[in-house]
Protein backbone atom coordinates (compact mmCIF):
# COMPACT_ATOMS: atom_id res chain seq x y z
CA UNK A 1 -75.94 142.57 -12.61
CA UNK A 2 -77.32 146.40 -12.47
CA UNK A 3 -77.64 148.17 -10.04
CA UNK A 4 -75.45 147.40 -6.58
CA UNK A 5 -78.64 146.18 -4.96
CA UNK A 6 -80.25 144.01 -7.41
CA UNK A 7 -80.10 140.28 -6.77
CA UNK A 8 -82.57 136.76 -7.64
CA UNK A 9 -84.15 134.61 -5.72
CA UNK A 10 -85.50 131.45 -6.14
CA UNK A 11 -89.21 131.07 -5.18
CA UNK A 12 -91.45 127.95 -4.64
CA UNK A 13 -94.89 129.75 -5.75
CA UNK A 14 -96.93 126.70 -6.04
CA UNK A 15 -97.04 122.81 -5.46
CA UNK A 16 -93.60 121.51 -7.81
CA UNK A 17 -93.37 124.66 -9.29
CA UNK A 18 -90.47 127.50 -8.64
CA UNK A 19 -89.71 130.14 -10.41
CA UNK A 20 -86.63 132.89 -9.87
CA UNK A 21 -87.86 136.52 -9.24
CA UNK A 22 -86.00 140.21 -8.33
CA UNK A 23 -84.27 140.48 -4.73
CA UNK A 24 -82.50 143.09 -3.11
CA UNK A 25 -79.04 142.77 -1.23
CA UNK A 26 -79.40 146.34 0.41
CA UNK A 27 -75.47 147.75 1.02
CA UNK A 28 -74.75 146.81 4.56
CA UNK A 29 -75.05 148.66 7.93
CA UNK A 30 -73.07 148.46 11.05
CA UNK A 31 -72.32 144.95 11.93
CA UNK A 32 -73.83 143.18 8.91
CA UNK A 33 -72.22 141.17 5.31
CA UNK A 34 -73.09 141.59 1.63
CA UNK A 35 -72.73 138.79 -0.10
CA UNK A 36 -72.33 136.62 -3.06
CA UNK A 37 -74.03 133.50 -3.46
CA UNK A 38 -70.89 130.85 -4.80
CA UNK A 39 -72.61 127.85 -3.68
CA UNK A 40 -76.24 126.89 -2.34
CA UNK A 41 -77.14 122.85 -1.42
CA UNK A 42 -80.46 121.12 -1.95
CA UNK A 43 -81.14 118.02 0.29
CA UNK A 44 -83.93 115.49 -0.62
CA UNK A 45 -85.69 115.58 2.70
CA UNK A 46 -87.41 119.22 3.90
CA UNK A 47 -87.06 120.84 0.91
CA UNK A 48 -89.02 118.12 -0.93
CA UNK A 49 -91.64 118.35 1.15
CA UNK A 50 -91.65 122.28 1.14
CA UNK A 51 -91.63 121.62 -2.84
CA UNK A 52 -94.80 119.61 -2.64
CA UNK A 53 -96.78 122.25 0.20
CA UNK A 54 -96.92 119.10 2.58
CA UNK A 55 -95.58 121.33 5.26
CA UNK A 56 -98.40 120.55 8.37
CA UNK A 57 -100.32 123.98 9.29
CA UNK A 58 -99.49 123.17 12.98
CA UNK A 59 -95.15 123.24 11.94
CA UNK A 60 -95.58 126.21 9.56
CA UNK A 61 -94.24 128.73 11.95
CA UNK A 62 -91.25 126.40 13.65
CA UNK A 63 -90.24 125.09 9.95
CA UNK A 64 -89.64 128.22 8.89
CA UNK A 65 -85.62 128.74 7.78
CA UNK A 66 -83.73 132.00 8.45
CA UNK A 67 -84.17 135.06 5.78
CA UNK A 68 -86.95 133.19 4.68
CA UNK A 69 -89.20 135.39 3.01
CA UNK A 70 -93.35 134.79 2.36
CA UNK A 71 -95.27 131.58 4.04
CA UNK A 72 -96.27 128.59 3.56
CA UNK A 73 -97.90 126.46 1.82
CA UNK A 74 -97.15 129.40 -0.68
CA UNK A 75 -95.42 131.52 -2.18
CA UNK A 76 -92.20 130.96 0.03
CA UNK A 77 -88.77 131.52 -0.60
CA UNK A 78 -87.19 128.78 1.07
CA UNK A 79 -83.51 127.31 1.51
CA UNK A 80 -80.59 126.76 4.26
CA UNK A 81 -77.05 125.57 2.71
CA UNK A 82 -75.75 128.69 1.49
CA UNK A 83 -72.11 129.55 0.54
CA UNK A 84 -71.22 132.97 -0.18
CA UNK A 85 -68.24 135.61 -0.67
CA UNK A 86 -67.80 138.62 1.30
CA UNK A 87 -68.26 141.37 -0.86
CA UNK A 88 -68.99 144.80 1.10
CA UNK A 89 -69.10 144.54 5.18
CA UNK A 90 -66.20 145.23 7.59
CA UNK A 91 -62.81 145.36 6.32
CA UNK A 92 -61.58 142.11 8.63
CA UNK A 93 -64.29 140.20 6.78
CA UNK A 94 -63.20 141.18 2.85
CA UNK A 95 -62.78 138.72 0.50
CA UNK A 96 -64.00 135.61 2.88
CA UNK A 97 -65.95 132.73 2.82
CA UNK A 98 -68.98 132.23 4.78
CA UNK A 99 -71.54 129.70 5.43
CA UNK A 100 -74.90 130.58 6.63
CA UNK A 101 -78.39 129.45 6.45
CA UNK A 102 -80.18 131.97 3.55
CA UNK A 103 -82.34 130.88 0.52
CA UNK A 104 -81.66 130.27 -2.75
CA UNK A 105 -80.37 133.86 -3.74
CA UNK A 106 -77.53 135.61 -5.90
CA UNK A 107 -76.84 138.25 -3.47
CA UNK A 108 -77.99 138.91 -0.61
CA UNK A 109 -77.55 141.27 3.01
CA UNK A 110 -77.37 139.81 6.53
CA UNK A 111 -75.83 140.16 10.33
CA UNK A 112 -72.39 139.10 10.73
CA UNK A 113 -73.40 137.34 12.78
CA UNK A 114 -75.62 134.99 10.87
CA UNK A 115 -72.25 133.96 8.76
CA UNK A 116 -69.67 131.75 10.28
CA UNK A 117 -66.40 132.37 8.14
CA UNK A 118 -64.99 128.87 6.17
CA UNK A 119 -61.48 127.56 7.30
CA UNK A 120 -59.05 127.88 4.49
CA UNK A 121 -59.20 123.95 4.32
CA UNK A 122 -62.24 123.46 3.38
CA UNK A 123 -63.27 123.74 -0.23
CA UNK A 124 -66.23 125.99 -1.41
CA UNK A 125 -68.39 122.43 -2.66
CA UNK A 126 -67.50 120.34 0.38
CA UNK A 127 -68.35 123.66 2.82
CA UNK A 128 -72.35 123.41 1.78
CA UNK A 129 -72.62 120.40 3.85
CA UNK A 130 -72.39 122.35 7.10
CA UNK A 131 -76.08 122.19 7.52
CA UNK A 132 -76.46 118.82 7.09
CA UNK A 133 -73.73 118.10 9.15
CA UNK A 134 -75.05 119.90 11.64
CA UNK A 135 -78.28 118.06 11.59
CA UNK A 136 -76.31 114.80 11.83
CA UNK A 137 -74.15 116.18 15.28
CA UNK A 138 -77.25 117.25 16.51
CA UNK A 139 -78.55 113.40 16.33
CA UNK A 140 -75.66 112.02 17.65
CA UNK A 141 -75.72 114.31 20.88
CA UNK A 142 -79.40 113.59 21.03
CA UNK A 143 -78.66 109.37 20.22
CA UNK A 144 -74.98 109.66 22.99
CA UNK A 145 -73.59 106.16 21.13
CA UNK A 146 -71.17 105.32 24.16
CA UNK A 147 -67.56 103.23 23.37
CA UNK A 148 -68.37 100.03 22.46
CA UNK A 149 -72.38 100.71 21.41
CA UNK A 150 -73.56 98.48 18.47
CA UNK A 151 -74.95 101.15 16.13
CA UNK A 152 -77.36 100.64 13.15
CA UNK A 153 -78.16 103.64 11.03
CA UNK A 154 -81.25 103.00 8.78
CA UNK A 155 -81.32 105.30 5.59
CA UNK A 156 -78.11 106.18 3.77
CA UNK A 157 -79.48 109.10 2.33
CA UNK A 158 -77.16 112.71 3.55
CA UNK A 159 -77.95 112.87 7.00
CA UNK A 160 -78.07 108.94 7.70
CA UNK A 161 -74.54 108.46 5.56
CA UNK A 162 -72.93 111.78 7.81
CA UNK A 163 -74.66 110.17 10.87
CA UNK A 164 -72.71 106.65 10.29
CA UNK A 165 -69.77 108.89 9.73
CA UNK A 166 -69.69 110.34 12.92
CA UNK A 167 -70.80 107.55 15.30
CA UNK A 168 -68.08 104.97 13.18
CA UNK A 169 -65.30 107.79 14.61
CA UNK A 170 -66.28 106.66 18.26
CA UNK A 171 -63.80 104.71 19.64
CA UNK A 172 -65.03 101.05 19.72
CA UNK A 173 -68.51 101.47 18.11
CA UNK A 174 -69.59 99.00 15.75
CA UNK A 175 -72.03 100.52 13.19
CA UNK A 176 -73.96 99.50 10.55
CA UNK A 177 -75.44 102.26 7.51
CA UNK A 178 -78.65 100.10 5.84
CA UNK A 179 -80.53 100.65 2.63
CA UNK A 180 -82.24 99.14 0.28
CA UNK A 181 -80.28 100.63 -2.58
CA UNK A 182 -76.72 98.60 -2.80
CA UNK A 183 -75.78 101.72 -5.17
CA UNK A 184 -74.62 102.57 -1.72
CA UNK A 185 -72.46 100.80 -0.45
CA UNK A 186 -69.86 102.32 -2.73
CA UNK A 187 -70.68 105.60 -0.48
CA UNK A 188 -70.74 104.06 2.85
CA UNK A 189 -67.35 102.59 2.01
CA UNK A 190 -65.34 105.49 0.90
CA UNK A 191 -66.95 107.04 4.23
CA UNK A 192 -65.19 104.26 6.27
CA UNK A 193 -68.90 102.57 7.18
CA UNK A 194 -69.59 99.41 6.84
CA UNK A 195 -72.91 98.54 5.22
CA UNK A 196 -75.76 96.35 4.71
CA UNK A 197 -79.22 96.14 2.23
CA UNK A 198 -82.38 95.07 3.93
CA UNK A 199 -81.68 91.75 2.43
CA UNK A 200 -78.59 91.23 4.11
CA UNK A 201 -77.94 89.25 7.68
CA UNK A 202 -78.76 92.32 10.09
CA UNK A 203 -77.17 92.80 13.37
CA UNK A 204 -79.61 92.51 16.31
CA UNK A 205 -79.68 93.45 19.99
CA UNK A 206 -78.73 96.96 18.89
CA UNK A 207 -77.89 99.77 21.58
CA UNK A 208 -79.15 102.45 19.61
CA UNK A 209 -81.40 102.86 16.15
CA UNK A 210 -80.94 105.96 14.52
CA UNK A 211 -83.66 105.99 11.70
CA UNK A 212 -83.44 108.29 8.43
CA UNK A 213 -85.07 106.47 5.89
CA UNK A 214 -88.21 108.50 5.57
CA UNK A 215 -90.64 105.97 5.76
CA UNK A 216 -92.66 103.61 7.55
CA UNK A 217 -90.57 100.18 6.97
CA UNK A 218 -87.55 101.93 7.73
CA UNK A 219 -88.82 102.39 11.11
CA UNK A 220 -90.12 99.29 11.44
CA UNK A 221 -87.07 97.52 10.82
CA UNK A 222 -85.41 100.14 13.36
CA UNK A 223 -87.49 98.91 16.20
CA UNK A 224 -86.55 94.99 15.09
CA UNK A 225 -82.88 95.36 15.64
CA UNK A 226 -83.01 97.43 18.63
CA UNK A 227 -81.71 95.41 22.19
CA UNK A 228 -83.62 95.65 25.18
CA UNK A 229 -83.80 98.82 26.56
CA UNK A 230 -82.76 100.31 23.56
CA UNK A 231 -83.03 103.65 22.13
CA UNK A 232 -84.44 104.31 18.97
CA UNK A 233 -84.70 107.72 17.13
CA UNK A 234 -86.46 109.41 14.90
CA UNK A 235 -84.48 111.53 12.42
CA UNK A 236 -87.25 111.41 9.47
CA UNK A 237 -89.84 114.33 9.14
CA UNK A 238 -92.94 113.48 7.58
CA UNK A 239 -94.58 116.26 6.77
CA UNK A 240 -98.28 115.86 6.60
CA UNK A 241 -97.74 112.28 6.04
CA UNK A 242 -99.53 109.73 8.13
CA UNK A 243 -97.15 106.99 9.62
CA UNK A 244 -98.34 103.55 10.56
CA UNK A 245 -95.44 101.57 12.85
CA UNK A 246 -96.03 98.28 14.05
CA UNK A 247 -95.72 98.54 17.69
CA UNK A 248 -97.55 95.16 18.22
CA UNK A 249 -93.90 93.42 17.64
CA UNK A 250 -91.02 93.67 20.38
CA UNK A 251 -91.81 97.56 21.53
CA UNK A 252 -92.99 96.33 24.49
CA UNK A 253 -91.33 93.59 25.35
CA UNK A 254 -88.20 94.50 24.92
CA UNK A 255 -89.15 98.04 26.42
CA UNK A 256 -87.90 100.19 23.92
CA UNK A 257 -88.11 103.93 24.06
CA UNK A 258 -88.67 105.49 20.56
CA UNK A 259 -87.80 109.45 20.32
CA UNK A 260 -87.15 112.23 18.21
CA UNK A 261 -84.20 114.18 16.83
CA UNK A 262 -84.50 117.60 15.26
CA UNK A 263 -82.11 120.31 14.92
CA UNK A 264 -84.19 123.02 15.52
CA UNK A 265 -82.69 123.11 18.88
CA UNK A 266 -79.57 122.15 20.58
CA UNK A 267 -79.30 118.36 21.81
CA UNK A 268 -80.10 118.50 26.06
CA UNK A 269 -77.60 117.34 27.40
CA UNK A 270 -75.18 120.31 25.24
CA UNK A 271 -77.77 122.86 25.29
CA UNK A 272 -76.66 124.65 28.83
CA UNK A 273 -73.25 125.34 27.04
CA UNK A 274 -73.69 125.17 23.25
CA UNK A 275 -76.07 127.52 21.46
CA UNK A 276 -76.57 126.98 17.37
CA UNK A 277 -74.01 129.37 16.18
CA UNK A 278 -71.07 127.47 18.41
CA UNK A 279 -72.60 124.03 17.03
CA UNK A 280 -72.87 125.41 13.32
CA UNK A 281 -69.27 126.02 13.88
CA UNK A 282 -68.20 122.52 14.48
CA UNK A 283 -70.39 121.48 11.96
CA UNK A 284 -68.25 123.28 9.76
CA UNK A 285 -65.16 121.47 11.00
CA UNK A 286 -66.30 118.53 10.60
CA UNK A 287 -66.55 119.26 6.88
CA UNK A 288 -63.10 119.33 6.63
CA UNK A 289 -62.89 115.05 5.66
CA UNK A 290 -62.20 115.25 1.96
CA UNK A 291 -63.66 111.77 2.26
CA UNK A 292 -67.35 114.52 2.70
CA UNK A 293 -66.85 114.93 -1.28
CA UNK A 294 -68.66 111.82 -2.24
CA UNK A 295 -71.99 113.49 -0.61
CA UNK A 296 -71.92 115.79 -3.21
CA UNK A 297 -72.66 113.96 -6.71
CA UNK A 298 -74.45 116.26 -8.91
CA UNK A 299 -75.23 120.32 -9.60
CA UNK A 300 -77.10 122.92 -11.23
CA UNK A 301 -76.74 125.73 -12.24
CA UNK A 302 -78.90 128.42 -10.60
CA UNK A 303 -80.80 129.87 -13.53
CA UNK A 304 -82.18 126.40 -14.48
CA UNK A 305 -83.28 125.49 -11.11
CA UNK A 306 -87.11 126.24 -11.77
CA UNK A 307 -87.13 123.74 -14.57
CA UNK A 308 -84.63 120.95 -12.97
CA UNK A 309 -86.60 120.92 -9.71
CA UNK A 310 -89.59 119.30 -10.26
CA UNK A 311 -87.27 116.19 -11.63
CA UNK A 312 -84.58 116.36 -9.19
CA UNK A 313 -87.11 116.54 -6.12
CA UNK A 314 -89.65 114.07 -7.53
CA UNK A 315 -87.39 111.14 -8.07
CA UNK A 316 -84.68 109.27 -5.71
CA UNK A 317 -80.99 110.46 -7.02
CA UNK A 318 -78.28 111.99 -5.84
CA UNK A 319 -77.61 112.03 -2.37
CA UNK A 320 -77.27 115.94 -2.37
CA UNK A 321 -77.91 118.58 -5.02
CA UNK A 322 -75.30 121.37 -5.74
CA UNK A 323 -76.71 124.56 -7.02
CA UNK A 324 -73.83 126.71 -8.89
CA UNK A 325 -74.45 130.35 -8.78
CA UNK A 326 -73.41 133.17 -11.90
């Protein structure tokens, strides 16, 4: 690898095209972790976007993802499911596992307290998921499906098949995970969700619409099934996309509220007690289903990323991407 220091990184340098150039992974001071990239993830939705250089001028500075490295639109080193092994830090720390939000990189240098360590249950391929899982809690706490809510989930991409996950545990619930792709059902069912295409029957007079389709229709159809009074939110980010919603329908009448989920920041209603590193945690916990394995269909390996990517973030595939590191 040469010297101790030297590392790769993978760079997006213009619009669908990457390429991998020399890093550093300085040795670590006080209180920080060299690592060893095992295991990074690639999911469909921000990073696609990021791919492109859609990323809105008014979001560059909140989208940006820890360690990151240059700005948007580009050249940006850009990435947040990262697996690693502990290989120079504090001796109570050798030899572990850690997840934590860091680009695409071979090796690489950060706080401890950046990393949260892996529990010994939890495989290396099924621990990548942490972010997304954490992006899916986050939704939940901001959606609070009570016992006994009717739940439809729209979008069984990652985040919308984790989201059905976790609101089908709630004692009672009834939830639904909709797409128009009945290649998933297979996944909703191993996940213990049932499921429906946009040509099915469609359960109405819904407590609460949790959208993650990523486009227009999608939301659409999330403000047709919602109940009076309902809540409907937003986990889809557009980027500099214009959306057109048709609020001309039962918005009104029915006197639906229609908000936003993002897991930039706690959910309110746990943000007085939980900050991100206590929720990343959990996250991580939560990955401990080996049900979670059916998330994670294909891989890469790291070198070939720069000529894999334009194909595997230009066309619908796997739900999400496994990048295998040297």
């Amino acid at each position: 690898m040469g010297s101790d220091d030297s590392a790769r990184a993978l760079w997006f340098v213009a619009a669908q095209r990457a390429e991998i150039r020399p890093a550093s992974a300085p040795s670590p001071q006080a209180g920080a972790l060299r690592l060893r990239a095992l295991v990074s993830g690639i999911s469909r939705g921000t990073e696609s976007l990021v791919f492109r250089g859609e990323v809105p001028e008014s979001e560059r500075q909140r989208m940006g993802c820890p360690f990151q490295e240059g700005e948007f639109p580009f050249p940006v080193k850009y990435g947040y499911s990262m697996v690693g092994l502990v290989e120079d830090g504090p001796p109570e720390f050798a030899g572990a596992r850690a997840f934590c939000m860091h680009p695409h990189q071979t090796r690489f240098t950060l706080p401890a307290s950046a990393a949260v360590m892996i529990p010994e249950d939890i495989p290396t391929k099924r621990a990548v998921l942490a972010a997304q899982m954490e992006t899916a809690l986050n939704a939940t706490w901001d959606a609070a499906p009570r016992i006994g809510d009717r739940v439809a989930v729209i979008g069984a991409g990652v985040i919308g098949c984790l989201v059905g996950y976790l609101c089908a545990r709630i004692l009672g619930t009834s939830v639904m995970l909709i797409d128009r792709d009945e290649g998933r059902r297979a996944i909703a069912g191993a996940l213990g969700v049932p499921f429906a295409t946009i040509s099915d029957k469609l359960p109405g007079g819904c407590d609460i619409v949790l959208h993650a389709s990523g486009n227009a229709q999608g939301l659409d159809l999330a403000l047709a099934l919602a109940g009076f009074e309902a809540d409907v939110v937003e986990l889809s980010w557009y980027g500099r996309g214009a959306v057109s919603i048709g609020l001309g329908g039962p918005f009104h009448s029915q006197r639906l509220s229609l908000r936003s989920s993002q897991v930039g920041t706690v959910a309110p209603e746990r943000r007085a007690r939980w900050d991100s590193r206590r929720r990343l945690a959990l996250a991580l916990a939560l990955c401990a289903d080996p049900r979670l394995d059916i998330l994670v269909e294909e891989e890469t390996s790291f070198d070939r990323l720069p000529s894999a990517l334009p194909n595997l973030l230009g066309q619908p595939g796997a739900l999400f991407h496994l990048v295998r590191y040297p």
